[in-house]
Each structure stands twice: as C-alpha cells, then as structure tokens.
Protein backbone atom coordinates (compact mmCIF):
# COMPACT_ATOMS: atom_id res chain seq x y z
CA UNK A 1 -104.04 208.48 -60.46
CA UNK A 2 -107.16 206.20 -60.74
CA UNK A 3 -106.62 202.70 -58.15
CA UNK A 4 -109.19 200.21 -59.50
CA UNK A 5 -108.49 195.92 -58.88
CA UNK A 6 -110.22 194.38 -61.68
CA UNK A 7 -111.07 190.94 -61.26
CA UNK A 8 -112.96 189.81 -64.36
CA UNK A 9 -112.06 186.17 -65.36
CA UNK A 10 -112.86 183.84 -68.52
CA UNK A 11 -115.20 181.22 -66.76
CA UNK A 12 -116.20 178.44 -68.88
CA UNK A 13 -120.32 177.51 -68.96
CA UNK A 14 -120.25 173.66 -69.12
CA UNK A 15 -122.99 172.71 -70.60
CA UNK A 16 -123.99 169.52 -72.64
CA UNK A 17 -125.72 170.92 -75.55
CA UNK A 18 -122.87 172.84 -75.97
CA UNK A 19 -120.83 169.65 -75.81
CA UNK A 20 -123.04 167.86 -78.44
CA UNK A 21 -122.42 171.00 -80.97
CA UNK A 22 -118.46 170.98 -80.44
CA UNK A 23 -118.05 174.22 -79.47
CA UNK A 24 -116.66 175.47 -75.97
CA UNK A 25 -118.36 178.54 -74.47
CA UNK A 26 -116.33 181.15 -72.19
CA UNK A 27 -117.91 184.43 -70.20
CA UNK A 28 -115.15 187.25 -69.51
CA UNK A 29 -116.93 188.19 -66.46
CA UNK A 30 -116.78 191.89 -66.37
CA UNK A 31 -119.82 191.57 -63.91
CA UNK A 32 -117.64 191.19 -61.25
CA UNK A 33 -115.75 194.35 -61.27
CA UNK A 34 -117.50 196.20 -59.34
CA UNK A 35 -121.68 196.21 -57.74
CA UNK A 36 -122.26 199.66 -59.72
CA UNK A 37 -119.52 200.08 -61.73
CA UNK A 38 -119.22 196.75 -63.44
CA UNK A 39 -118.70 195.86 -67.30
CA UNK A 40 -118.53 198.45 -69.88
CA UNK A 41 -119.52 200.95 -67.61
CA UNK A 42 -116.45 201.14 -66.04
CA UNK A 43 -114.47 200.65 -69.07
CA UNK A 44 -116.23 203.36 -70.79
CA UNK A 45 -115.90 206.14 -67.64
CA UNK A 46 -111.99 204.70 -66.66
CA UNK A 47 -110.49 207.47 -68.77
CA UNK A 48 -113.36 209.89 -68.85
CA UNK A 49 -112.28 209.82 -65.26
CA UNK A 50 -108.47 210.16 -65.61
CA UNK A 51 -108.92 213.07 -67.76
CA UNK A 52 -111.02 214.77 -65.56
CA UNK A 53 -108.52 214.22 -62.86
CA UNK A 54 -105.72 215.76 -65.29
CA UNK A 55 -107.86 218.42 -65.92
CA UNK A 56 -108.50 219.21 -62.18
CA UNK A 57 -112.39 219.30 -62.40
CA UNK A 58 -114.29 218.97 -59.02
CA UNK A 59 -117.81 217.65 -61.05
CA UNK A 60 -118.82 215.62 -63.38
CA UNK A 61 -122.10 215.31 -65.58
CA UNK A 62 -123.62 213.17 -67.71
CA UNK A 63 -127.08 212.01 -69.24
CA UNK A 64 -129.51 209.12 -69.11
CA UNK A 65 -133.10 207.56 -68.52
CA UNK A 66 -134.41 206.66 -65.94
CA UNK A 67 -133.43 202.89 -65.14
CA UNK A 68 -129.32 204.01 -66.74
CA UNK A 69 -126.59 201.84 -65.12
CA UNK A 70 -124.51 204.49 -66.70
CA UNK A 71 -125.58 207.00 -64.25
CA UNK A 72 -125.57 204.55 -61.34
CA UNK A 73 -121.64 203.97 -62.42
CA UNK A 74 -121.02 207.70 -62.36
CA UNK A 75 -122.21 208.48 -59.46
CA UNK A 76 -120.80 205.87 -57.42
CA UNK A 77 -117.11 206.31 -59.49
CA UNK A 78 -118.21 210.30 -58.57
CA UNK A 79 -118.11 209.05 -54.98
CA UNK A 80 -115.25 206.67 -55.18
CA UNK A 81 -112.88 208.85 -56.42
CA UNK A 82 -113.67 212.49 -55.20
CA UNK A 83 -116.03 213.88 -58.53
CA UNK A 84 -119.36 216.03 -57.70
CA UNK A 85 -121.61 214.07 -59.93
CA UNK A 86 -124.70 215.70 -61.69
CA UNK A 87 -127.03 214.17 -64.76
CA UNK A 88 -129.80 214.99 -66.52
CA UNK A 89 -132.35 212.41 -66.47
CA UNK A 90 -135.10 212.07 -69.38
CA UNK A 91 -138.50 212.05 -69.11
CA UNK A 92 -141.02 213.06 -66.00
CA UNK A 93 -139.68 212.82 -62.57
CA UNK A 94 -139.61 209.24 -61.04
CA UNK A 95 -138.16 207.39 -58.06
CA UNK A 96 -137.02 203.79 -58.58
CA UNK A 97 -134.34 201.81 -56.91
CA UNK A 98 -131.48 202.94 -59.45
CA UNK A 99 -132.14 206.89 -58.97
CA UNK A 100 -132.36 206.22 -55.02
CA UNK A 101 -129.08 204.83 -55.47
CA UNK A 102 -128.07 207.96 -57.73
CA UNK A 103 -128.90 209.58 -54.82
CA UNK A 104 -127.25 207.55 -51.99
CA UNK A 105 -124.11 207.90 -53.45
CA UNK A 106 -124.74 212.06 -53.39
CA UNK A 107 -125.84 212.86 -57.56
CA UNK A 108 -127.70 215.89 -58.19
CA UNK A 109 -130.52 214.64 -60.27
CA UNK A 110 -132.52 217.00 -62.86
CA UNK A 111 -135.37 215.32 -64.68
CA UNK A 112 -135.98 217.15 -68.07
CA UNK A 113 -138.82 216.38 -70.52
CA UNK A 114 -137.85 214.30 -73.95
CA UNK A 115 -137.87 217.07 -75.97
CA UNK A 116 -135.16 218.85 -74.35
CA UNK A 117 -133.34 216.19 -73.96
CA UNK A 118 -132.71 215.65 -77.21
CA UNK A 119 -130.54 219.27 -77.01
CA UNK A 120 -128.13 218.34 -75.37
CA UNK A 121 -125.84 220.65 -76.37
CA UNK A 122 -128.36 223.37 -74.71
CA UNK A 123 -127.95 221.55 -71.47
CA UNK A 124 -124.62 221.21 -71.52
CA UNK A 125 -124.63 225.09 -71.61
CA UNK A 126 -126.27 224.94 -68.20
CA UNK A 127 -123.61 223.52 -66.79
CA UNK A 128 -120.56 224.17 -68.82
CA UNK A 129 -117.86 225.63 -66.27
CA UNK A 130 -114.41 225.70 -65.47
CA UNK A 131 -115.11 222.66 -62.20
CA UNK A 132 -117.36 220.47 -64.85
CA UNK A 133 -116.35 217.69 -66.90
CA UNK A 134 -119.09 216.81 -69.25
CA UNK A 135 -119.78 213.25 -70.02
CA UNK A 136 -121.97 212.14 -73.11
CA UNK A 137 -124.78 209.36 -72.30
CA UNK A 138 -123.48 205.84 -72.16
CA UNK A 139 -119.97 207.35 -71.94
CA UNK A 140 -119.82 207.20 -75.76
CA UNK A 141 -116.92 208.77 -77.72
CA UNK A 142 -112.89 208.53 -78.13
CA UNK A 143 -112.24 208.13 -74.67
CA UNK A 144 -114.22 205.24 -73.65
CA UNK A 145 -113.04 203.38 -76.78
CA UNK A 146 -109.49 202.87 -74.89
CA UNK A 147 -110.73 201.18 -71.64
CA UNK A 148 -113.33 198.79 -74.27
CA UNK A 149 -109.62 198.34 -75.84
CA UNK A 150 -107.93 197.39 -72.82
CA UNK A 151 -109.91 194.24 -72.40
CA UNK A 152 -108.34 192.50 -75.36
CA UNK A 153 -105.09 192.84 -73.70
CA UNK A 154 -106.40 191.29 -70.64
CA UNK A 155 -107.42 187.82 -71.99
CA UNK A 156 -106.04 184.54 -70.80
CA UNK A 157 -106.81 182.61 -73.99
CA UNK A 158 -107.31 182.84 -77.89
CA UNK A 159 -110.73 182.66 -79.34
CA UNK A 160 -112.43 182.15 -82.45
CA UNK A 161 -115.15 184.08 -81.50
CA UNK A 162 -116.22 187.17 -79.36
CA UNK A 163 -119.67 188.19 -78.57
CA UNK A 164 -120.86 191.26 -77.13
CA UNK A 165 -124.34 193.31 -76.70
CA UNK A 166 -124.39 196.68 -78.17
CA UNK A 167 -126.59 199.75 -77.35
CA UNK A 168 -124.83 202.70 -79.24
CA UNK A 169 -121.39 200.36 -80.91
CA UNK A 170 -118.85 202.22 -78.28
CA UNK A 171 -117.73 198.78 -76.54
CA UNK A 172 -118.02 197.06 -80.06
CA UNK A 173 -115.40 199.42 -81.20
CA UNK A 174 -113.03 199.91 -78.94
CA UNK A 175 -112.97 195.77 -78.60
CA UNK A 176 -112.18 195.86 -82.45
CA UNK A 177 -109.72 198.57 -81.83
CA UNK A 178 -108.48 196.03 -79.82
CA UNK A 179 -108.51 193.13 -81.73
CA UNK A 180 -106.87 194.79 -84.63
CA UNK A 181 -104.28 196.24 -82.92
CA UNK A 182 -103.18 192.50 -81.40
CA UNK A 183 -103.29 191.08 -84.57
CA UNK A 184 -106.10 188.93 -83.20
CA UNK A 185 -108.19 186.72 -85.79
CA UNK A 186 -110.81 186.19 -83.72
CA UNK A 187 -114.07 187.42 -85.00
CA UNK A 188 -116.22 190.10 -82.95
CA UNK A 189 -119.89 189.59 -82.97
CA UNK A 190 -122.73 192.16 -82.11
CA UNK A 191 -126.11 191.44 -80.85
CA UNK A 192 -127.73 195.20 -80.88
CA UNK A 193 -130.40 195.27 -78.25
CA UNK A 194 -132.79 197.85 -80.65
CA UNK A 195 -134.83 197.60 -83.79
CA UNK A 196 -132.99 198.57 -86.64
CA UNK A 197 -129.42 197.64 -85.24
CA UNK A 198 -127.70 198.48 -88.56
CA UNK A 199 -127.52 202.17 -87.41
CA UNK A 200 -124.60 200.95 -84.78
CA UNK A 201 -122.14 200.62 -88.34
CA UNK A 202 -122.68 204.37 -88.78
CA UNK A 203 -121.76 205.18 -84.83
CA UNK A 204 -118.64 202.28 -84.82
CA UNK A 205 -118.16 204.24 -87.58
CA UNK A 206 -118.18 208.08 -86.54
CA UNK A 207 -115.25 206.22 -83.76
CA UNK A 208 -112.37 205.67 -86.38
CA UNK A 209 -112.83 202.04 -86.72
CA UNK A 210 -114.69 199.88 -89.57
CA UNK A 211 -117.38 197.93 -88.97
CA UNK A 212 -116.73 195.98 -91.95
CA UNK A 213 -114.78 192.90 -89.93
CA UNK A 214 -117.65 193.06 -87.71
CA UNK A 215 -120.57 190.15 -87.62
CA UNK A 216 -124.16 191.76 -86.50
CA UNK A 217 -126.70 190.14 -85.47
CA UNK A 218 -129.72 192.19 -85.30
CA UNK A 219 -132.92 189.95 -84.75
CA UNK A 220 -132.32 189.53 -81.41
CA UNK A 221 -134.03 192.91 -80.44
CA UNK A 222 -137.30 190.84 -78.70
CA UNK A 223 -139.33 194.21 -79.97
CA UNK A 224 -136.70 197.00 -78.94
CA UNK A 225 -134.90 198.92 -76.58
CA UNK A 226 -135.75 197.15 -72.83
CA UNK A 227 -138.61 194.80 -74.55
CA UNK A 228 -138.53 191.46 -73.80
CA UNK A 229 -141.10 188.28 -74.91
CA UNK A 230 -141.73 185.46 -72.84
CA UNK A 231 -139.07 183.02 -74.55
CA UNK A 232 -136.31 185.30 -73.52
CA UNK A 233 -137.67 185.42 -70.19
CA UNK A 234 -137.53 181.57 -70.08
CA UNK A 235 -134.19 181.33 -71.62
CA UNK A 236 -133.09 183.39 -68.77
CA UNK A 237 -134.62 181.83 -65.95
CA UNK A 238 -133.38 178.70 -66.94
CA UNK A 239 -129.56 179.66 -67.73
CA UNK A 240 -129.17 181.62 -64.35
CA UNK A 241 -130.53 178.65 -62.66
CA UNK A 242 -128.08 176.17 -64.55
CA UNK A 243 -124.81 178.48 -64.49
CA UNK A 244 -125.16 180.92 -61.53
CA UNK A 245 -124.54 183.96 -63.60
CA UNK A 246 -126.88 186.78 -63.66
CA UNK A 247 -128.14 188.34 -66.24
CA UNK A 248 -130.84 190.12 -67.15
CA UNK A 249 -133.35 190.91 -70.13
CA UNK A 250 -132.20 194.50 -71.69
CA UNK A 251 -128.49 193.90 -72.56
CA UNK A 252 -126.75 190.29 -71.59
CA UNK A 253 -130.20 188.53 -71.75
CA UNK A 254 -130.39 188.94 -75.19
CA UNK A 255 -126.35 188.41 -76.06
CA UNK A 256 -126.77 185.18 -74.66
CA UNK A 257 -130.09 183.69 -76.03
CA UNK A 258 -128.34 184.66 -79.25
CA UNK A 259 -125.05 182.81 -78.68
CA UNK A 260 -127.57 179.98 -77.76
CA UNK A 261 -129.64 179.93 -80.53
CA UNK A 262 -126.71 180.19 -83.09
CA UNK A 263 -125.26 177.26 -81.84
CA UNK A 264 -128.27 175.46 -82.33
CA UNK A 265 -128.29 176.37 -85.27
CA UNK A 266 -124.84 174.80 -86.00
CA UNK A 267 -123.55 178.07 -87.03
CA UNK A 268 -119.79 177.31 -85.53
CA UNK A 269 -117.80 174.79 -86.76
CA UNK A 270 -116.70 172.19 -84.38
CA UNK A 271 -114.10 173.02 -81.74
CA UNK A 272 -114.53 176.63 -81.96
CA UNK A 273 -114.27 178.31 -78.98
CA UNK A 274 -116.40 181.29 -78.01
CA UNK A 275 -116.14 184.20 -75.58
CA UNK A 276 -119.14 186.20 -74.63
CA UNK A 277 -118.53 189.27 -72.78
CA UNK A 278 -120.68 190.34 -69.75
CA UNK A 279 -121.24 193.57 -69.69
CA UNK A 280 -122.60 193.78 -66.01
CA UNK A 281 -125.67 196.48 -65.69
CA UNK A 282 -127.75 193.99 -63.31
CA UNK A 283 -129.28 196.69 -61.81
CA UNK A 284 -131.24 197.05 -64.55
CA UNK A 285 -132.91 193.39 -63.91
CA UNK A 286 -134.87 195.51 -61.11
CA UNK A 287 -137.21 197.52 -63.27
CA UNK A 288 -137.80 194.57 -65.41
CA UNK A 289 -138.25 192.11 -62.63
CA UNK A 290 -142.33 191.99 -62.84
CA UNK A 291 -142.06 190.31 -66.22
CA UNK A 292 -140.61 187.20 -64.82
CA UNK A 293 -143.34 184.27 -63.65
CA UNK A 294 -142.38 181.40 -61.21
C-alpha cells in the first residue's frame, strides 16, 4: 500500500481589494504536497499507482513534452515507491532542468518526433508487456478522476465558489465528481489555459460527469498553451511578492489573474467566499523564467 502525508491547507490571501469587493479568497494549497509530486499531479497518478502495485508491475510509462511536470511526478513517484519509470517525450531531443531531473530520479527518456506522437497507441505497442503499466499523458482517464475526487472530502470549510485551471478537464471532473457526490452547492469554475477551451466539455465529458453545472471561463488563455503577455507577467510578480505563494505563468498564473479580474469586475456577490485550488507544477516557472523583467 501507497504511504503519502498530505499536507495541503486552505490559507486565506488577505488582501484589501478583496476586502473592498466583500468577498473572502482561500488557496487549498496542493503546492505543498510534495517538490515534484505536488497538486494534481499527484492526485491524478495516486491510483494509477495503487493499481499498478495490485497488478504487480515493476515499470511504468507515460507521455509528455518537454517542460511536463507530469513526467517529473512520475518519475520521482517511480522512485519513491519502487516503479521503473519510462516516457516518451515529444518533439526533438532537448536537455532542460525538468528532463535532468527525469533523469536524476533514474527515467528512461525517448524523444519521438510530433508526428508519432500523436500514435500513441503505436507506442504503447513498444512497450506493452506483462512488467509495464501504461499511463496516458497528464494522467488523464477514470483513475485519476478518484484522487481529483478525494480533495472535496478533504476541505475544512464550505464555499461558494471553487476555482481551478484546466489543461485536458481531468481535475475539473473528478472535483465535480466530488462535489456532487457531497451534496456540495458550491459552484466549480474552470479557467482552461488553451485557445478554444470549450473542447474541455467534450473530455469532462468522455469521464462520466456533465459539464453542464460547470462555469468556464475561457479568455484567460493569454494566446495559448504556455503563452503568456506582459500583464500576466505583472500580475504575477506582484501577487507572489504580496502573498508568498508561487506560481507561475502556464497553469496557476492564469487561474489566479482570472479570480482577480472577476472580482473586479464585481462578479461575486458580497460575502461569498472563494477557494482557488493550486495545482502545484512550479517547475514549470523554469522554462518560462526569461519572460519575467525586474
């Protein structure tokens, strides 16, 4: 069986334009779970890993670009708790600090071109063995959506709202799982980090849950997938200066300028209260890092 301490508490930001809308602001700080294996990463791979345990595989493998704090979770969880860890990584070969510490913690990297990553399903071939236990990119699918579940369970206090970045709609659905299964009213909020966000309906979807009690928010891309424009970039400077919490401009930058700016925008009604989840993945601050200006 899997040992893993959480420690991920709500931590209110106290902040005074906050205080002049009405509205309290909370952060469940699943940043602080773990270095590498913080946030939804963790939640997502908890019981990918427990079923690869029950299934007595000695490897695991997964998929992901080059800067992926999913494979950085993998292969340290690999490490932690006794898994052979392998991925595919997309695009032409590359070191950076991430896929050093791929490496560190002993994955087998294989850098394939775009086009055949997109068949997967021929590269899981590769690999596909009695000792393997295959898991998709971002930990997506059925099993990840019970340790996203588990966090409702976990929280201190009642909220109106709940906020959360999305990349592919796993943690999104698994939190509404959640939700729905407490007989919660609180609404959950999306903030996809891509153009064209409405696509994450069709994947929350494709999961067994509707999307249709979810609230997304989609123009808070800042031009796609790991783009980023100069007032995020200040937004972020300036909050992780004021509140000490790290975060970073592909995932948890962007869920928080957009709590921000909604509140501005007197979209809550007075004394709401508000959770945003922090979905951890700092590494990912390092390939971005160049951006910033001081």
């Amino acid at each position: 069986m899997l040992s893993f301490d959480i420690h991920s508490p709500e931590q209110e930001i106290h902040s005074t334009k906050y205080l002049a809308k009405g509205v309290r602001v909370f952060v469940k700080r699943d940043d602080l779970i773990h270095p590498f294996i913080s946030g939804n990463k963790w939640r997502k791979l908890k019981y990918h890993l427990i079923e690869a345990k029950r299934l007595e595989k000695k490897k695991l493998c997964t998929f992901g670009g080059a800067w992926s704090n999913h494979l950085l979770a993998t292969a340290c969880a690999g490490a932690l708790f006794g898994f052979k860890t392998k991925a595919f990584v997309r695009g032409e070969q590359v070191n950076n600090p991430v896929l050093s510490l791929c490496q560190v913690y002993g994955m087998e990297l294989e850098f394939v071109s775009r086009e055949s990553y997109r068949n997967k399903e021929e590269l899981k071939s590769i690999v596909k063995d009695k000792d393997t236990f295959i898991i998709e990119e971002g930990g997506f699918g059925p099993l990840a959506l019970n340790g996203c579940e588990e966090l409702i369970y976990e929280l201190a206090n009642k909220y109106n709202h709940l906020f959360v970045a999305s990349g592919t709609g796993t943690t999104t659905a698994g939190l509404q799982k959640g939700l729905n299964n407490s007989n919660l009213t609180t609404t959950l909020h999306t903030v996809p980090v891509l153009k064209n966000g409405e696509f994450i309906r069709t994947e929350i979807e494709s999961l067994g849950v509707s999307s249709q009690q979810i609230e997304f928010h989609t123009d808070y891309h800042f031009g796609g997938y790991a783009k980023s424009k100069p007032e995020l970039l200040e937004f972020i400077k300036t909050f992780v200066a004021q509140t000490g919490i790290l975060i970073e401009p592909t995932y948890t930058g962007k869920l928080f300028y957009a709590v921000d700016d909604l509140i501005q925008k007197d979209y809550f009604r007075p004394n709401d209260k508000i959770l945003i989840l922090h979905t951890g993945g700092l590494t990912g601050f390092l390939g971005m890092y160049e951006r910033f200006t001081f």
